[in-house]
Protein backbone atom coordinates (compact mmCIF):
# COMPACT_ATOMS: atom_id res chain seq x y z
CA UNK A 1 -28.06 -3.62 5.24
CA UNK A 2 -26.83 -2.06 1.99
CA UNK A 3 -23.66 -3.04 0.31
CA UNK A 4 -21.25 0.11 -1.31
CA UNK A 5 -18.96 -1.45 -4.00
CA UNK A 6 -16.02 1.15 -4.03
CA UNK A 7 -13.86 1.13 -7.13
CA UNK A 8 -10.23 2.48 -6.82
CA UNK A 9 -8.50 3.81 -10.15
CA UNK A 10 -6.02 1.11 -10.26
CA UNK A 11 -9.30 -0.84 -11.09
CA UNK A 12 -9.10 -2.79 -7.80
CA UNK A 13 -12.54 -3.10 -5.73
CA UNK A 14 -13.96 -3.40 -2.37
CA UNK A 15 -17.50 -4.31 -1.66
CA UNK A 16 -18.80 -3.67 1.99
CA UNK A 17 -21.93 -3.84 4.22
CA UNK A 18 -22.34 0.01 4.61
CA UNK A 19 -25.50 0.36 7.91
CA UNK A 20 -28.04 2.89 7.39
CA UNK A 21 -27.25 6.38 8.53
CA UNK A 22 -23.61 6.05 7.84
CA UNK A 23 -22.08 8.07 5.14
CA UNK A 24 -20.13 6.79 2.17
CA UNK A 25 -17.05 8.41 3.48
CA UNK A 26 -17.48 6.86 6.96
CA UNK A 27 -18.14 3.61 5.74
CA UNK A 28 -14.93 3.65 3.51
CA UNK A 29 -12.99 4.94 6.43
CA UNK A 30 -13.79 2.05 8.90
CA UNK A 31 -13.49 -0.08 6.63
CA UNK A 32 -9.94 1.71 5.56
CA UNK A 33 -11.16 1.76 1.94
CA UNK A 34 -8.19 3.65 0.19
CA UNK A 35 -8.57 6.39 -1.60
CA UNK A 36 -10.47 8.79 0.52
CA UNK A 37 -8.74 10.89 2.74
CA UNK A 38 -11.31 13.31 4.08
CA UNK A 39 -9.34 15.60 5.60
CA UNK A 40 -12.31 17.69 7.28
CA UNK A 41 -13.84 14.62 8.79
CA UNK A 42 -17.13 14.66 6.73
CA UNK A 43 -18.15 18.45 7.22
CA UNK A 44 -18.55 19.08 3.53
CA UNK A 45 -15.71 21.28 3.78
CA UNK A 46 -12.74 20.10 2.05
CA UNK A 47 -13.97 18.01 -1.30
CA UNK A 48 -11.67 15.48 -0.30
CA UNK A 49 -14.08 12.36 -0.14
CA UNK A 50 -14.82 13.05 -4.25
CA UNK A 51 -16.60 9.65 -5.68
CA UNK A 52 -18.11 8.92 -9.38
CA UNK A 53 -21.40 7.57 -8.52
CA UNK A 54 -22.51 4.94 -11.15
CA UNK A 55 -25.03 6.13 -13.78
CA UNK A 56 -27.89 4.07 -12.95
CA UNK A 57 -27.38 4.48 -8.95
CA UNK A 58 -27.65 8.83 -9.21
CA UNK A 59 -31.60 8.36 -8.77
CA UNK A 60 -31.25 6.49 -5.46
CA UNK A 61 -29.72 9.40 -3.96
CA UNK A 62 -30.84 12.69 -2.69
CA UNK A 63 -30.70 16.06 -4.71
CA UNK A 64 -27.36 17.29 -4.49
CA UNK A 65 -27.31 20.79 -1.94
CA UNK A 66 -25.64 24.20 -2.98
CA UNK A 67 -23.18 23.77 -0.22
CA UNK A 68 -22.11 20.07 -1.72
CA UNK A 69 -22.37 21.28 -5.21
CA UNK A 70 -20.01 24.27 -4.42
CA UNK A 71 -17.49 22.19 -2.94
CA UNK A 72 -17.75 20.03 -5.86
CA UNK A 73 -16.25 23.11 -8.05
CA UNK A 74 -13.01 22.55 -5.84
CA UNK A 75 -12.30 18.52 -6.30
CA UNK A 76 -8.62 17.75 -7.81
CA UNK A 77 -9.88 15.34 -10.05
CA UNK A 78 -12.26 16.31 -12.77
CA UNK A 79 -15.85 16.70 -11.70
CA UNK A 80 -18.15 14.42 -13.71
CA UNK A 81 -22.08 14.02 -13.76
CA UNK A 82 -21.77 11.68 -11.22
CA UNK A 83 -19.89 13.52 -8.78
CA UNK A 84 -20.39 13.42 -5.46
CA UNK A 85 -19.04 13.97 -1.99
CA UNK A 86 -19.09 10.82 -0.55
CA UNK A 87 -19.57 12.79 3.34
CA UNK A 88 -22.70 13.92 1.87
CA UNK A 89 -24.55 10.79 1.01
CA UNK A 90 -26.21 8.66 3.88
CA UNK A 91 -27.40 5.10 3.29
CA UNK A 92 -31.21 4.57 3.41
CA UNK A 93 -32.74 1.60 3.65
CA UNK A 94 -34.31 2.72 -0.02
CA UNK A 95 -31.26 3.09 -1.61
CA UNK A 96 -30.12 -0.50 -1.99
CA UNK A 97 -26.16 -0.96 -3.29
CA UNK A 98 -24.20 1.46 -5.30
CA UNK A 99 -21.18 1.41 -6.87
CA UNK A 100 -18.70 4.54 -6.77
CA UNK A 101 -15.22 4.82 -8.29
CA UNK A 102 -12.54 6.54 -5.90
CA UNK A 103 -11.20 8.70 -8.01
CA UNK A 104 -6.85 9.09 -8.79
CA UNK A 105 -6.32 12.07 -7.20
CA UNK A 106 -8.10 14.02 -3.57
CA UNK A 107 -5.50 16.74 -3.72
């Protein structure tokens, strides 16, 4: 099992076992990682799961979709390279741990 280290902007941290097939956004919500709100329960619909994935963990993951990367032009925080929506990343055996920061503001 995979661990997801999940930074919060008051530079806090949380490091978790996250299973594979889960998303980000689930794991952080069982786990009631703060932070993360996800109001449309992970159906890439609301942008409100926005996390900075860490530089050197963006090649573990899958291409980012049009559908993810649209939503991504309505996050309330600024959009970085690392963006991502945190519904639309599932952990792989492959990927190993990542870090993501949470980022100040969902809304």
């Amino acid at each position: 099992m995979s661990k997801v280290t999940y930074r919060l902007a008051d530079g806090s941290a949380s490091t978790i076992e996250v299973p594979v097939g889960w998303s980000l956004m689930e794991a952080a919500m069982q786990n009631s990682i703060e932070g993360i709100p996800a109001e449309c329960g992970g159906g890439c619909a609301c942008a409100t799961c926005h996390v900075y994935v860490e530089e050197d963990d963006m090649s573990k993951l899958p291409d980012l979709s049009d559908m993810e990367g649209d939503m991504l032009e309505c996050v309330a925080a600024e959009r970085l390279p690392g963006s991502r929506l945190s519904c639309q990343i599932r952990m792989t055996d492959e990927m190993g741990d990542l870090t993501v920061t949470i980022p100040s503001e969902q809304f």
